[in-house]
C-alpha atoms as a PDB file:
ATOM      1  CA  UNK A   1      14.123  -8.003  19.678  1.00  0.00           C
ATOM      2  CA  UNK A   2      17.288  -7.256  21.282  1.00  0.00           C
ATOM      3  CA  UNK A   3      20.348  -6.506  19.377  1.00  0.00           C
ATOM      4  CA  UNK A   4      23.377  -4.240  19.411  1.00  0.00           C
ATOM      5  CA  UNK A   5      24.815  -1.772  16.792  1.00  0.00           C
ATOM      6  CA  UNK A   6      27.187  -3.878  15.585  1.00  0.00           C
ATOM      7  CA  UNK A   7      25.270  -6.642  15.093  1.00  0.00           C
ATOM      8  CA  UNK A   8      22.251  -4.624  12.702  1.00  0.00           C
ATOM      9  CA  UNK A   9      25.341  -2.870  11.307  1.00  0.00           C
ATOM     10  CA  UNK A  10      26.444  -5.844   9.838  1.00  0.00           C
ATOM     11  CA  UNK A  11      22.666  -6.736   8.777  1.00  0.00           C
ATOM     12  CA  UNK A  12      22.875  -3.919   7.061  1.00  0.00           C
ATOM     13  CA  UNK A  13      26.049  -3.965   5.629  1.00  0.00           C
ATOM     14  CA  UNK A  14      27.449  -1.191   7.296  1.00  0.00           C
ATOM     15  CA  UNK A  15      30.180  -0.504  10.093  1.00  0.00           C
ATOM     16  CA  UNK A  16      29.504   0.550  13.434  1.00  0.00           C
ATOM     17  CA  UNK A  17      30.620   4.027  12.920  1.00  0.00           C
ATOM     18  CA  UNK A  18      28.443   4.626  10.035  1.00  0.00           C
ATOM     19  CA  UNK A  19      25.354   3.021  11.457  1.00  0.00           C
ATOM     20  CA  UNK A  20      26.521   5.346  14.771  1.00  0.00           C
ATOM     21  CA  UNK A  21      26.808   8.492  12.354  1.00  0.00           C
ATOM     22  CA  UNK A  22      23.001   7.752  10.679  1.00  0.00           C
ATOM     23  CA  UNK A  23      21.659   7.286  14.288  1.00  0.00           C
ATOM     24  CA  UNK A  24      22.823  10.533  15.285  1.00  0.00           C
ATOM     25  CA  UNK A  25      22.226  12.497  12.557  1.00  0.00           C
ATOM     26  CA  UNK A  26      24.967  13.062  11.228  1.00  0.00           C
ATOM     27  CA  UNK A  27      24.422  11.374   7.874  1.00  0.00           C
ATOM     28  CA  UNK A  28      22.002  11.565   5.462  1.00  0.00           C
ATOM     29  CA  UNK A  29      19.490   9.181   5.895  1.00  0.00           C
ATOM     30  CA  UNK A  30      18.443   7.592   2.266  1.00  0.00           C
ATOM     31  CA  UNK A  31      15.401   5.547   1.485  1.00  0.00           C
ATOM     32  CA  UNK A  32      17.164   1.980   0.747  1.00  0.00           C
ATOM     33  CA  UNK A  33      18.279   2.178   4.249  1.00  0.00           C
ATOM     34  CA  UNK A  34      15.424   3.117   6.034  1.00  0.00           C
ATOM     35  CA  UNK A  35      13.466   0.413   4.281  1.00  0.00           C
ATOM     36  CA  UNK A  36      16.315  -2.381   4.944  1.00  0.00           C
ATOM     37  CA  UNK A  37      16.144  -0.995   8.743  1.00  0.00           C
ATOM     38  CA  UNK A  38      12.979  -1.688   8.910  1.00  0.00           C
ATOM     39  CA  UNK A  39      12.718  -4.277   7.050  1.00  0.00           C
ATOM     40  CA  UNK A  40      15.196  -6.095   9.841  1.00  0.00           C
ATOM     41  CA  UNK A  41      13.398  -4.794  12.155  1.00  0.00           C
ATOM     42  CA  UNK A  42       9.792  -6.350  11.087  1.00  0.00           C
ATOM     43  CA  UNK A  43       8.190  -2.919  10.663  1.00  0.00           C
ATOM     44  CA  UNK A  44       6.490  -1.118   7.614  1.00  0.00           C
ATOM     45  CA  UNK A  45       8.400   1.774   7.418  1.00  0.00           C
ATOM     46  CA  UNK A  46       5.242   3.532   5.469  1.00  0.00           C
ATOM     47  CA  UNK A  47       2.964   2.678   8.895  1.00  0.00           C
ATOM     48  CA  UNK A  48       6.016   3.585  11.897  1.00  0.00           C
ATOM     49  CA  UNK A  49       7.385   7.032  10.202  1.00  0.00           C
ATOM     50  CA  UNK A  50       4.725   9.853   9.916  1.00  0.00           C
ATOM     51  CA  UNK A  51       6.675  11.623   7.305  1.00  0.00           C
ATOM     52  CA  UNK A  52       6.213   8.088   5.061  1.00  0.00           C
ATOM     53  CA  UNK A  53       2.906   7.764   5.693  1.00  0.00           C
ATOM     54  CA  UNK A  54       1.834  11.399   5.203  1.00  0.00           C
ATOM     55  CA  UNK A  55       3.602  11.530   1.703  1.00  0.00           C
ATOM     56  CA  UNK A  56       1.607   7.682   0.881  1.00  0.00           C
ATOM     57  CA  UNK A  57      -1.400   9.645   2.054  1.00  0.00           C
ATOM     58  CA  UNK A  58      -1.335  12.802   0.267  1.00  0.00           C
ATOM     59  CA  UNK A  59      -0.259  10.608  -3.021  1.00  0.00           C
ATOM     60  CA  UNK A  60      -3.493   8.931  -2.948  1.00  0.00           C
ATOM     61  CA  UNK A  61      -6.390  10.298  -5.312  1.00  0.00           C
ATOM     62  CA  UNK A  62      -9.614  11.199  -3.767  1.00  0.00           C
ATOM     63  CA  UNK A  63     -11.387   9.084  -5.833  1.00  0.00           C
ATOM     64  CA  UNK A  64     -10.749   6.491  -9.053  1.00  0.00           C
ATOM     65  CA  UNK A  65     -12.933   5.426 -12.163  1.00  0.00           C
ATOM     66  CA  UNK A  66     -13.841   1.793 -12.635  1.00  0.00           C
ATOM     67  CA  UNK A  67     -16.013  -0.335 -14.984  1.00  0.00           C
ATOM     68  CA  UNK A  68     -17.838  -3.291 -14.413  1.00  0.00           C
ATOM     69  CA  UNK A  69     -19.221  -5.443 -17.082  1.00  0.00           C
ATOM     70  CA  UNK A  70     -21.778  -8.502 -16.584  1.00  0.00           C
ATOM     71  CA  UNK A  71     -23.249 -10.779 -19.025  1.00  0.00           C
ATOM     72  CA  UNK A  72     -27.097 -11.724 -17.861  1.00  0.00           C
ATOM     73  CA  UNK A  73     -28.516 -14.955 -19.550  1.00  0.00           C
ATOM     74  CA  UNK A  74     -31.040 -13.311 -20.812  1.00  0.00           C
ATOM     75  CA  UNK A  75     -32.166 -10.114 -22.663  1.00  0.00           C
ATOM     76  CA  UNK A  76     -32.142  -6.509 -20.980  1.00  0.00           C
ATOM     77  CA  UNK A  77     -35.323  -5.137 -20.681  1.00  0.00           C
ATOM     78  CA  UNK A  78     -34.448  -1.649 -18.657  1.00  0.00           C
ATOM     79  CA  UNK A  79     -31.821  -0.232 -17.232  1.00  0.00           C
ATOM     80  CA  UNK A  80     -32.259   2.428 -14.292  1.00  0.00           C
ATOM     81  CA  UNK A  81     -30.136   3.937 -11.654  1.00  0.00           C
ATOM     82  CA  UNK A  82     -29.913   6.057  -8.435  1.00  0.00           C
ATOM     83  CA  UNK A  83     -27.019   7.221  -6.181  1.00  0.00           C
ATOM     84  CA  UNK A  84     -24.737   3.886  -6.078  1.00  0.00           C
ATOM     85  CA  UNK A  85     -27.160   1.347  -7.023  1.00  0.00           C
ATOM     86  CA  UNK A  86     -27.854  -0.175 -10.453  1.00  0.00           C
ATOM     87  CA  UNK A  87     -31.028  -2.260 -11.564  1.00  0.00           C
ATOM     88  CA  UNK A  88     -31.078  -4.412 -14.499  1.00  0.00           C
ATOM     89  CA  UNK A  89     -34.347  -5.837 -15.814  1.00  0.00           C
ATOM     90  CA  UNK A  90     -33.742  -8.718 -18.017  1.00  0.00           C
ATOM     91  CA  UNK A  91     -36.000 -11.355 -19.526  1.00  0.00           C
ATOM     92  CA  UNK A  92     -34.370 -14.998 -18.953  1.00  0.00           C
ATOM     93  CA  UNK A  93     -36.323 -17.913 -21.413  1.00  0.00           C
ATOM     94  CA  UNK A  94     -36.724 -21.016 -19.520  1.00  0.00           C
ATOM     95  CA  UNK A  95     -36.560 -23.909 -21.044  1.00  0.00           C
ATOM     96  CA  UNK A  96     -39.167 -26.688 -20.471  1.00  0.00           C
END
Protein backbone atom coordinates (compact mmCIF):
# COMPACT_ATOMS: atom_id res chain seq x y z
CA UNK A 1 0.00 0.00 0.00
CA UNK A 2 1.38 3.22 -0.93
CA UNK A 3 0.08 6.40 0.42
CA UNK A 4 1.24 9.78 1.66
CA UNK A 5 0.65 11.67 5.00
CA UNK A 6 -1.85 13.65 3.84
CA UNK A 7 -3.79 11.28 2.36
CA UNK A 8 -4.03 8.70 5.85
CA UNK A 9 -4.30 12.07 7.62
CA UNK A 10 -7.42 12.66 6.17
CA UNK A 11 -8.42 8.80 6.72
CA UNK A 12 -7.97 9.52 9.91
CA UNK A 13 -9.42 12.66 10.34
CA UNK A 14 -6.52 14.50 11.15
CA UNK A 15 -4.22 17.27 9.48
CA UNK A 16 -0.92 16.74 8.22
CA UNK A 17 0.78 18.46 11.01
CA UNK A 18 -0.83 16.47 13.63
CA UNK A 19 -0.45 13.12 11.95
CA UNK A 20 3.45 14.63 11.40
CA UNK A 21 3.56 15.50 15.28
CA UNK A 22 2.20 11.65 16.35
CA UNK A 23 4.81 10.19 13.88
CA UNK A 24 7.51 11.90 15.51
CA UNK A 25 6.73 11.70 18.83
CA UNK A 26 5.79 14.51 19.71
CA UNK A 27 2.20 13.73 20.68
CA UNK A 28 0.73 11.42 22.72
CA UNK A 29 -0.20 8.52 21.01
CA UNK A 30 -3.88 7.26 22.30
CA UNK A 31 -5.47 3.92 21.70
CA UNK A 32 -8.48 5.04 19.24
CA UNK A 33 -5.78 6.12 16.97
CA UNK A 34 -3.53 3.45 16.95
CA UNK A 35 -6.39 1.07 16.32
CA UNK A 36 -7.94 3.37 13.38
CA UNK A 37 -4.14 3.39 12.01
CA UNK A 38 -4.12 0.15 11.84
CA UNK A 39 -7.17 -0.54 11.12
CA UNK A 40 -6.43 1.54 7.60
CA UNK A 41 -3.65 -0.03 7.35
CA UNK A 42 -5.09 -3.84 7.39
CA UNK A 43 -3.07 -4.81 10.48
CA UNK A 44 -4.09 -6.12 14.04
CA UNK A 45 -2.60 -3.72 16.06
CA UNK A 46 -2.66 -6.49 19.09
CA UNK A 47 -0.34 -8.94 16.58
CA UNK A 48 2.22 -5.82 14.89
CA UNK A 49 2.97 -3.84 18.38
CA UNK A 50 4.81 -5.95 21.07
CA UNK A 51 3.74 -3.68 23.80
CA UNK A 52 -0.18 -4.73 22.64
CA UNK A 53 0.44 -8.05 22.47
CA UNK A 54 2.48 -8.45 25.68
CA UNK A 55 -0.30 -6.64 27.77
CA UNK A 56 -3.17 -9.27 25.69
CA UNK A 57 -0.72 -11.90 26.85
CA UNK A 58 -0.09 -11.25 30.36
CA UNK A 59 -4.11 -10.53 30.67
CA UNK A 60 -4.79 -14.01 29.83
CA UNK A 61 -5.44 -16.59 32.80
CA UNK A 62 -3.35 -19.62 32.95
CA UNK A 63 -6.10 -21.71 32.94
CA UNK A 64 -10.27 -21.49 32.97
CA UNK A 65 -13.11 -23.78 34.48
CA UNK A 66 -15.69 -25.31 32.18
CA UNK A 67 -18.61 -27.79 32.40
CA UNK A 68 -19.87 -30.11 30.07
CA UNK A 69 -23.14 -31.81 30.37
CA UNK A 70 -24.43 -34.88 28.12
CA UNK A 71 -27.60 -36.69 28.19
CA UNK A 72 -26.91 -40.66 27.28
CA UNK A 73 -30.11 -42.60 26.14
CA UNK A 74 -29.78 -44.78 28.56
CA UNK A 75 -29.05 -45.29 32.31
CA UNK A 76 -25.48 -44.66 33.94
CA UNK A 77 -24.06 -47.55 35.24
CA UNK A 78 -20.38 -46.11 36.44
CA UNK A 79 -18.66 -43.29 36.21
CA UNK A 80 -14.67 -43.30 36.39
CA UNK A 81 -11.91 -40.98 35.52
CA UNK A 82 -8.12 -40.44 35.01
CA UNK A 83 -5.95 -37.42 34.02
CA UNK A 84 -8.22 -35.76 31.12
CA UNK A 85 -10.31 -38.58 30.16
CA UNK A 86 -13.83 -39.48 31.32
CA UNK A 87 -15.68 -42.96 30.93
CA UNK A 88 -19.29 -43.34 31.20
CA UNK A 89 -20.87 -46.79 31.45
CA UNK A 90 -24.45 -46.67 30.61
CA UNK A 91 -27.05 -49.33 29.92
CA UNK A 92 -29.09 -48.38 26.57
CA UNK A 93 -32.62 -50.78 26.24
CA UNK A 94 -33.10 -51.75 22.75
CA UNK A 95 -36.12 -52.07 21.53
CA UNK A 96 -37.18 -55.14 19.45
Amino acid sequence: MRITQIEMAKKLGLTQLEFSDILRGSKTIESGFVNDFCNRLGVDPVLTLPSLRQKAVAGMPGSVMLKNTITLDGTVQNVTFSGNQVVIEYEHNIKA
